[in-house]
Protein backbone atom coordinates (compact mmCIF):
# COMPACT_ATOMS: atom_id res chain seq x y z
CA UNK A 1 -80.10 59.99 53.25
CA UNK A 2 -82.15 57.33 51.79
CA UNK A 3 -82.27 54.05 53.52
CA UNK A 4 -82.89 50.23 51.57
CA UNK A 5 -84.70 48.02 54.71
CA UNK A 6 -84.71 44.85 53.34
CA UNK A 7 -87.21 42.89 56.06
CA UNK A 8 -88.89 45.96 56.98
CA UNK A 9 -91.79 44.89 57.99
CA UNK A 10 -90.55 42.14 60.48
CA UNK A 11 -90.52 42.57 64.62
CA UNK A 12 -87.14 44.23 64.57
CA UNK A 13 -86.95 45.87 61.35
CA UNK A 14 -90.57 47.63 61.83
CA UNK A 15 -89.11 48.93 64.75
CA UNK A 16 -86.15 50.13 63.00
CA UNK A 17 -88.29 52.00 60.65
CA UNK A 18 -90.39 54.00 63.12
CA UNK A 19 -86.92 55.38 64.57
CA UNK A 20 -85.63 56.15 61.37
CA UNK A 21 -88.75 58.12 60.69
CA UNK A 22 -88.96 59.83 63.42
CA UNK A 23 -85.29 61.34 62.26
CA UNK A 24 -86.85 62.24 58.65
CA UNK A 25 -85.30 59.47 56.96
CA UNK A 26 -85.92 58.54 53.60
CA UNK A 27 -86.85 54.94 53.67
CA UNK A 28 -87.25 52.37 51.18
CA UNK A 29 -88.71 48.65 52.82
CA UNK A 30 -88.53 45.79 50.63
CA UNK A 31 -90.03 42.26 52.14
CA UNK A 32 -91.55 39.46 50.70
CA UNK A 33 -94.37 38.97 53.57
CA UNK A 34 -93.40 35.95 54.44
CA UNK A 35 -93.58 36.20 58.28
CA UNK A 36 -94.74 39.81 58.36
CA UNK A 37 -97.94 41.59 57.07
CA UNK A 38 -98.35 44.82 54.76
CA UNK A 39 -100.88 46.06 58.42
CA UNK A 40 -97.56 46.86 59.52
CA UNK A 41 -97.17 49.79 57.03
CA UNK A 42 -100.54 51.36 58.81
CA UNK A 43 -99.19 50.80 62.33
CA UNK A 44 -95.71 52.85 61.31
CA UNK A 45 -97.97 55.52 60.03
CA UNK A 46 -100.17 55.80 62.40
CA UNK A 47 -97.02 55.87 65.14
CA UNK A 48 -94.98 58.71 63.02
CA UNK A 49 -97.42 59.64 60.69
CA UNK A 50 -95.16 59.50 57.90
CA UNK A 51 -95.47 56.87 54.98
CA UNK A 52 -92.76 54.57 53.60
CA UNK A 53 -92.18 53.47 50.60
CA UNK A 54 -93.12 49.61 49.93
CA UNK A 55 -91.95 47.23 47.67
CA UNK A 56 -93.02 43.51 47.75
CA UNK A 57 -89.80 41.80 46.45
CA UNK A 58 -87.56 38.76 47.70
CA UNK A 59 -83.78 39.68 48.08
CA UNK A 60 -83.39 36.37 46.35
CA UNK A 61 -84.49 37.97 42.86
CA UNK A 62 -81.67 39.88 41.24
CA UNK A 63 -84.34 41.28 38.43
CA UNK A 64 -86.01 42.70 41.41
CA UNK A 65 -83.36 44.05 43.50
CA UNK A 66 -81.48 45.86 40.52
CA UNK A 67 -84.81 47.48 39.59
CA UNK A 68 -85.22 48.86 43.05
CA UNK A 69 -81.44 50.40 43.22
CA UNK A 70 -82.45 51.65 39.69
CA UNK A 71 -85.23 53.20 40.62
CA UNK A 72 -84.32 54.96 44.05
CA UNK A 73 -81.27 56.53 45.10
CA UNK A 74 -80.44 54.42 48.07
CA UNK A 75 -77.52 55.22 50.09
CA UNK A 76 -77.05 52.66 52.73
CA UNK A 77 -78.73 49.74 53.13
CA UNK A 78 -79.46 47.76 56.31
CA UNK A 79 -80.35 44.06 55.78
CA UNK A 80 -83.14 42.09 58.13
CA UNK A 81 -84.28 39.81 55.63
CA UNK A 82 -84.18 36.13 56.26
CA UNK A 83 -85.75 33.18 57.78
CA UNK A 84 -85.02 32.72 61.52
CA UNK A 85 -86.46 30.05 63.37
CA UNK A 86 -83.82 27.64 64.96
CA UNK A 87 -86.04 24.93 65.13
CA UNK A 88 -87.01 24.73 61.39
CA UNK A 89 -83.75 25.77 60.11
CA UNK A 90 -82.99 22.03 61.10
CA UNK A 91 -85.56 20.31 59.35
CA UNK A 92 -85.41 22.47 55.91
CA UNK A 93 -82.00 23.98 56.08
CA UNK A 94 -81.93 24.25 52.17
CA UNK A 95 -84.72 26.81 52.20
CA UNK A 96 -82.32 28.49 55.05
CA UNK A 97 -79.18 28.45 52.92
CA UNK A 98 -81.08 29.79 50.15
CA UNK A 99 -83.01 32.33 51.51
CA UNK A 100 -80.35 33.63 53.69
CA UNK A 101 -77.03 33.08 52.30
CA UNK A 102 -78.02 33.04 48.44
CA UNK A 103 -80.25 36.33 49.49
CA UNK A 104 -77.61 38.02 50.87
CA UNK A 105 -75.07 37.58 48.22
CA UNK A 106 -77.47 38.40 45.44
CA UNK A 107 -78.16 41.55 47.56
CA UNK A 108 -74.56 42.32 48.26
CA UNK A 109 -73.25 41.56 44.01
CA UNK A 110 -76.76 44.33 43.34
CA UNK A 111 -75.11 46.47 45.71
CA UNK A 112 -71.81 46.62 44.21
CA UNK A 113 -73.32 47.29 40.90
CA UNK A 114 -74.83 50.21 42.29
CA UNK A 115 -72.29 51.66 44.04
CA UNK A 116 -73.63 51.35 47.44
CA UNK A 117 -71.34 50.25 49.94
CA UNK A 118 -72.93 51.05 53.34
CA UNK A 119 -74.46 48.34 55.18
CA UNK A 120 -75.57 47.06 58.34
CA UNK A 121 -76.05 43.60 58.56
CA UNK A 122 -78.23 42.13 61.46
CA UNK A 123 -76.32 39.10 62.52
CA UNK A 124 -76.87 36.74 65.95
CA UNK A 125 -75.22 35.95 69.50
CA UNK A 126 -75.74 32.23 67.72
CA UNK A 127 -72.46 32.91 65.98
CA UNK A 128 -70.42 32.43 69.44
CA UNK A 129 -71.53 29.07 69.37
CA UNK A 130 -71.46 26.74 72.45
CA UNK A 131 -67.78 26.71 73.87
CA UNK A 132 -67.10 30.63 74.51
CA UNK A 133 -67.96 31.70 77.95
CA UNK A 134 -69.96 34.76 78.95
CA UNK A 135 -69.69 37.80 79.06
CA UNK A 136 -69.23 37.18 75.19
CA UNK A 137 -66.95 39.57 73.34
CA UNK A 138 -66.41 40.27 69.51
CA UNK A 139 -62.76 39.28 68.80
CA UNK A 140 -64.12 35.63 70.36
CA UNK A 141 -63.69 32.59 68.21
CA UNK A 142 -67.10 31.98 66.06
CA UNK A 143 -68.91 28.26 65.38
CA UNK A 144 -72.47 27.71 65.34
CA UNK A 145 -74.55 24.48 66.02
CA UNK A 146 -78.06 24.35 63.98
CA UNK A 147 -77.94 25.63 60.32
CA UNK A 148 -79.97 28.99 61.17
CA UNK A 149 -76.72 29.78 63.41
CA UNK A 150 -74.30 28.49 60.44
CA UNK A 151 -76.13 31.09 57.71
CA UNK A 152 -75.42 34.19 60.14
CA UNK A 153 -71.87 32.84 60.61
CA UNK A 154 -71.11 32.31 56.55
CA UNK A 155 -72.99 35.49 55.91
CA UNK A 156 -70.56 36.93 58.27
CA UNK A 157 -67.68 35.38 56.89
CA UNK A 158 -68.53 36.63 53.12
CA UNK A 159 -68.65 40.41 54.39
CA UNK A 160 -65.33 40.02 55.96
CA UNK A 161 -63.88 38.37 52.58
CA UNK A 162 -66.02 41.10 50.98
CA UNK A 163 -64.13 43.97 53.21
CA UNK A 164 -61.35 42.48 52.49
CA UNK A 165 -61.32 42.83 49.01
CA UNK A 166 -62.74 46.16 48.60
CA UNK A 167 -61.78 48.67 51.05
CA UNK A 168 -64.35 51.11 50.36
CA UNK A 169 -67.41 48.73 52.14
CA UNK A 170 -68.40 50.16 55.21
CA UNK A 171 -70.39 47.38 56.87
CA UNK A 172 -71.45 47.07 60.77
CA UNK A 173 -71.91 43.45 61.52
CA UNK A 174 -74.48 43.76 64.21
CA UNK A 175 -74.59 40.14 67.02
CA UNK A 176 -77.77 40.65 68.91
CA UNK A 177 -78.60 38.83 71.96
CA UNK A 178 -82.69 38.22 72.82
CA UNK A 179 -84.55 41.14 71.44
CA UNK A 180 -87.65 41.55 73.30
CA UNK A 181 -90.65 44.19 73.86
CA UNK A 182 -92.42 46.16 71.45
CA UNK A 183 -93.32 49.94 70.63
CA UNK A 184 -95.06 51.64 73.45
CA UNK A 185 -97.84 52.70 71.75
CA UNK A 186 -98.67 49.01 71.67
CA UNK A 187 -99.35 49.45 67.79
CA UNK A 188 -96.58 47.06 66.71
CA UNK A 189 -94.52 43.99 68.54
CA UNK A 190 -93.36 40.55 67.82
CA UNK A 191 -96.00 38.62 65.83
CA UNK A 192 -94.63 35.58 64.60
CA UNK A 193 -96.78 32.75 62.22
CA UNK A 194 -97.64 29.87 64.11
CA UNK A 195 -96.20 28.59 67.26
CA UNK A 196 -93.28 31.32 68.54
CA UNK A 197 -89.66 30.31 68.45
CA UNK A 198 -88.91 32.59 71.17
CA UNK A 199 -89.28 32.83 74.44
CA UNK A 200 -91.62 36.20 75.08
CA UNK A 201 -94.39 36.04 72.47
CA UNK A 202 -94.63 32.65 73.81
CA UNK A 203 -95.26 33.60 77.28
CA UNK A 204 -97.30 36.10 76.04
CA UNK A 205 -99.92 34.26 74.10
CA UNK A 206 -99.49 31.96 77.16
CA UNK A 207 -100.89 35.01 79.09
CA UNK A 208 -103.65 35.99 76.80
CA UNK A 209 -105.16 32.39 76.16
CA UNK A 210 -103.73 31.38 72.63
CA UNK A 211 -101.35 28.49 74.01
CA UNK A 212 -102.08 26.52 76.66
CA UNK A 213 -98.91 26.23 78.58
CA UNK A 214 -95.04 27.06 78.10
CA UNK A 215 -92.67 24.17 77.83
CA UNK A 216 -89.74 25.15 80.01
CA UNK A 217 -86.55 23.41 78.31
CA UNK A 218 -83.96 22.27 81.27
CA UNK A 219 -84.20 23.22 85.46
CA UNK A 220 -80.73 21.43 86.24
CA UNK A 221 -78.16 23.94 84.69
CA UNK A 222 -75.72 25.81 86.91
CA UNK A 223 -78.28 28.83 87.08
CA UNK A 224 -79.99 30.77 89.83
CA UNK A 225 -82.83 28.94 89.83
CA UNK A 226 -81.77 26.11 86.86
CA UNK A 227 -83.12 27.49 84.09
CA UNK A 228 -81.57 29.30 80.85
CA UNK A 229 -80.06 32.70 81.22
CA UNK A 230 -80.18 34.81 78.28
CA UNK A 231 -79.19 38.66 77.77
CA UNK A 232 -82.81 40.17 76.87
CA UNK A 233 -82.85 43.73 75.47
CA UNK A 234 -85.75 46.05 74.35
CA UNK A 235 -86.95 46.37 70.67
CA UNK A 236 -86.39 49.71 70.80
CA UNK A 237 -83.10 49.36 72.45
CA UNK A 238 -82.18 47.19 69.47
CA UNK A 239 -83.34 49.35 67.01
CA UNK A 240 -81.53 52.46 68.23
CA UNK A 241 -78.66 50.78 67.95
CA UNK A 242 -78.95 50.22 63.94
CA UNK A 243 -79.70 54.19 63.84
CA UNK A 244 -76.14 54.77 65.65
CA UNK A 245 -74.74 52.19 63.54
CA UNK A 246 -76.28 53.96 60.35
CA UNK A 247 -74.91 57.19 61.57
CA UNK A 248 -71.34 55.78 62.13
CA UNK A 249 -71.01 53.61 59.00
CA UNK A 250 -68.54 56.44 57.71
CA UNK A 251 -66.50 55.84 60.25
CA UNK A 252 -66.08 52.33 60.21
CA UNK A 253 -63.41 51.00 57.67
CA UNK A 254 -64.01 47.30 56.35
CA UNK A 255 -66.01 45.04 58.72
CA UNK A 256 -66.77 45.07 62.07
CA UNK A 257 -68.57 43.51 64.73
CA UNK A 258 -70.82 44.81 67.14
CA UNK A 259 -72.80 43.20 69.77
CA UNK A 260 -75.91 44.54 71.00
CA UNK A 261 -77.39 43.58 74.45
CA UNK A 262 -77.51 44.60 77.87
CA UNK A 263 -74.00 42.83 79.75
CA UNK A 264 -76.78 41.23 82.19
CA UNK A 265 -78.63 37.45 82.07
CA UNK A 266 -81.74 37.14 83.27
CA UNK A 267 -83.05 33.12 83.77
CA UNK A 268 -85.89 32.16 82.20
CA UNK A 269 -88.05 31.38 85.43
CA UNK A 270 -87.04 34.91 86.10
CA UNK A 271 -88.89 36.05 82.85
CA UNK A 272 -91.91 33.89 83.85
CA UNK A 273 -92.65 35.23 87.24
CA UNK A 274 -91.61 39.06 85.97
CA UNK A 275 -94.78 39.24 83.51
CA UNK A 276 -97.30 37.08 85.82
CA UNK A 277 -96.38 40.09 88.32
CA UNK A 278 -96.49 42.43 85.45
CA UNK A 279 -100.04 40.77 83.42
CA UNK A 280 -101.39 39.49 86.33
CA UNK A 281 -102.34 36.51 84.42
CA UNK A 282 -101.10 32.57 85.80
CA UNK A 283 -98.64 31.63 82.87
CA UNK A 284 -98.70 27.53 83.61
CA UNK A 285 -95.39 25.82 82.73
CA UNK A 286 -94.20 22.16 82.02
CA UNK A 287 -90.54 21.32 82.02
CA UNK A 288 -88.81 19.49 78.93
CA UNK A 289 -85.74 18.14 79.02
CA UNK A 290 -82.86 20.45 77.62
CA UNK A 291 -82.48 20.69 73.73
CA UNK A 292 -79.39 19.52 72.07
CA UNK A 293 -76.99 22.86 71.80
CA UNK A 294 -78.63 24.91 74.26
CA UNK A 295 -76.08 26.28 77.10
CA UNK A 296 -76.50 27.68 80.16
CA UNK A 297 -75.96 31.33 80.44
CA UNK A 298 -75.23 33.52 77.29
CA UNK A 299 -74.72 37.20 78.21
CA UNK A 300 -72.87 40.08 75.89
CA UNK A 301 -70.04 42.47 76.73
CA UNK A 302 -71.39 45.63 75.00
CA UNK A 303 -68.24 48.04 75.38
CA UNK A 304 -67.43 48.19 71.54
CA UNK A 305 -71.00 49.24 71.19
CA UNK A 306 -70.80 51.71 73.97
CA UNK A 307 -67.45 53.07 72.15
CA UNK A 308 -67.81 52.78 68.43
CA UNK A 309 -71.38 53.58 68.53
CA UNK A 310 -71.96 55.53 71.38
CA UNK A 311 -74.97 53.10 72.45
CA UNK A 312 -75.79 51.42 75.11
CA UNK A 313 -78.73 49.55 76.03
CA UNK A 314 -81.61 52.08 78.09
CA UNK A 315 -84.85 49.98 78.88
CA UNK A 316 -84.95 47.24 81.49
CA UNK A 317 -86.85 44.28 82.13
CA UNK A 318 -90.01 45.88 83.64
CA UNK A 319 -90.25 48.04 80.53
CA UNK A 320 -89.01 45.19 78.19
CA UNK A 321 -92.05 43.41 79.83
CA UNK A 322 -95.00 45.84 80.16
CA UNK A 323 -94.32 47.11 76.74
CA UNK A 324 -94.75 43.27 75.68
CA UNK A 325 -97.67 42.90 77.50
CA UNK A 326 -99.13 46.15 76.13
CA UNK A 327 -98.91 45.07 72.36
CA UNK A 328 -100.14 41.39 73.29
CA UNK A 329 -103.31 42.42 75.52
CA UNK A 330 -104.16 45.23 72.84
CA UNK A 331 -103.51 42.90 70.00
CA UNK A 332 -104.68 38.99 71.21
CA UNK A 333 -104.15 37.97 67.64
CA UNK A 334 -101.47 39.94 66.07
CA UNK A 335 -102.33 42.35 63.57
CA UNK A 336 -104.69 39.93 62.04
């Protein structure tokens, strides 16, 4: 089987690749580099000494993206590409819409040309918006509140009408909750550009002397300790699951949606004081008032995953942590 990664080179789709590899897949990555670097490549090798094959392209170029279906026999395809910072989506949500949205369905009409109707799509928790209450479950209604959020959710909604209209797409529609961790080798992890969105390279770089402090956003919600609870899963946890889901697309008719994470919440002070015990390094902390759309507790129900899939979620926090630690300590300044 020969795989199309689009975003292959990213955090989760890097560590997508290594498990593919280490079944003998045949993969194809195509990425345009914007938040990722080609070092990657040399990491996956050195992990599963196997090459890929690389192709700098943007899913937004049709020219492109027909050439590579043209010129390699892809069977499935699953699709990482896009821009995914919350914060920014808000201040240039054209570039979002484009980039993800336009991407996508110049991706998906190349597809169709081609004949390839297997994908896995890698989708967001954000989709469940603010008014469902945890543990969150798949047939729940979907909203979204920043436009990062609303590109998963119309993304989503065009594979449905997509499914719809052609019953011979087999898509997984994968919701993931807080992907965290990194490869235990320590050879490749989370390394975003510029200051992190999320909450564990953050900490980390905290921890190894890159940012001074982590601003803590809210201590009065109805929490253990009044902090944000989020479902945090392992990289590698994650990326097993878009293996199974690979494996299983021929038995999934039309559209469906999966979430990934663990079923449990763990609060964000929780996180904190789990890798100072972990790094032994101080990891000092301000508090900021909450953000507009945050909630308190966002936790997955994980049973269709656990049924469809036959996945379920293996690594837990310590590992989730260490393993983070690992890649940060061995690599202060990403793969730079």
């Amino acid at each position: 089987m020969s795989l199309l990664i689009t975003g292959g080179t990213g955090y989760i789709g890097s560590h997508t690749v290594v498990e593919l590899l280490a079944l003998d897949k045949d993969i194809v990555i195509v990425d345009n580099l914007s938040n990722s670097s080609t070092l990657v490549l040399d990491r996956i090798k050195e992990i599963t000494g196997k090459t890929v094959t690389f192709i700098k392209a943007d899913i937004c170029d049709e020219q492109a993206m027909d050439q590579v279906f043209s010129e390699h026999n892809i069977d499935a395809v699953i699709h990482f590409a896009g821009l995914k910072a919350v914060g920014e989506s808000s201040e240039i949500p054209l570039s979002y819409y484009h980039n993800n949205v336009s991407g996508s369905v110049t991706l998906l009409q190349v597809m169709a040309k081609h004949q390839v109707k297997n994908l896995v799509f890698s989708s967001s928790a954000t989709v469940y918006g603010e008014n469902n209450e945890s543990p969150l479950v798949e047939t729940m209604p979907t909203s979204a509140t920043n436009p990062y959020g609303q590109t998963k959710l119309m993304i989503e909604n065009i594979l449905f009408d997509l499914a719809k209209s052609d019953a011979s797409w087999s898509i997984a529609c994968l919701r993931y909750f807080n992907p965290i961790g990194a490869h235990e080798s320590g050879l490749i992890g989370e390394n975003p550009n510029g200051i992190p969105n999320n909450l564990l390279p953050y900490v980390s770089q905290v921890a190894v002397g890159r940012l001074p402090q982590l601003q803590v956003f809210g201590d009065d919600y109805d929490t253990v300790d009044g902090t944000g609870v989020r479902d945090y899963i392992h990289v590698v946890d994650l990326a097993i699951g878009h293996v199974k889901a690979v494996e299983k697309l021929t038995e999934i008719s039309g559209c469906k949606p999966i979430n990934l994470g663990t079923g449990n919440g763990t609060s964000v002070l929780e996180i904190v004081n789990s890798f100072r015990e972990i790094s032994g390094q101080e990891i000092p902390y301000s508090v900021q008032p909450r953000r507009a759309g945050d909630i308190a507790t966002v936790f997955a129900n994980a049973e269709v995953a656990n049924k469809l899939l036959g996945w379920h979620a293996q690594r837990d926090l310590n590992a989730m942590i260490t393993d983070t630690w690992r890649w940060q300590s061995n690599n202060p300044n990403g793969f730079e």
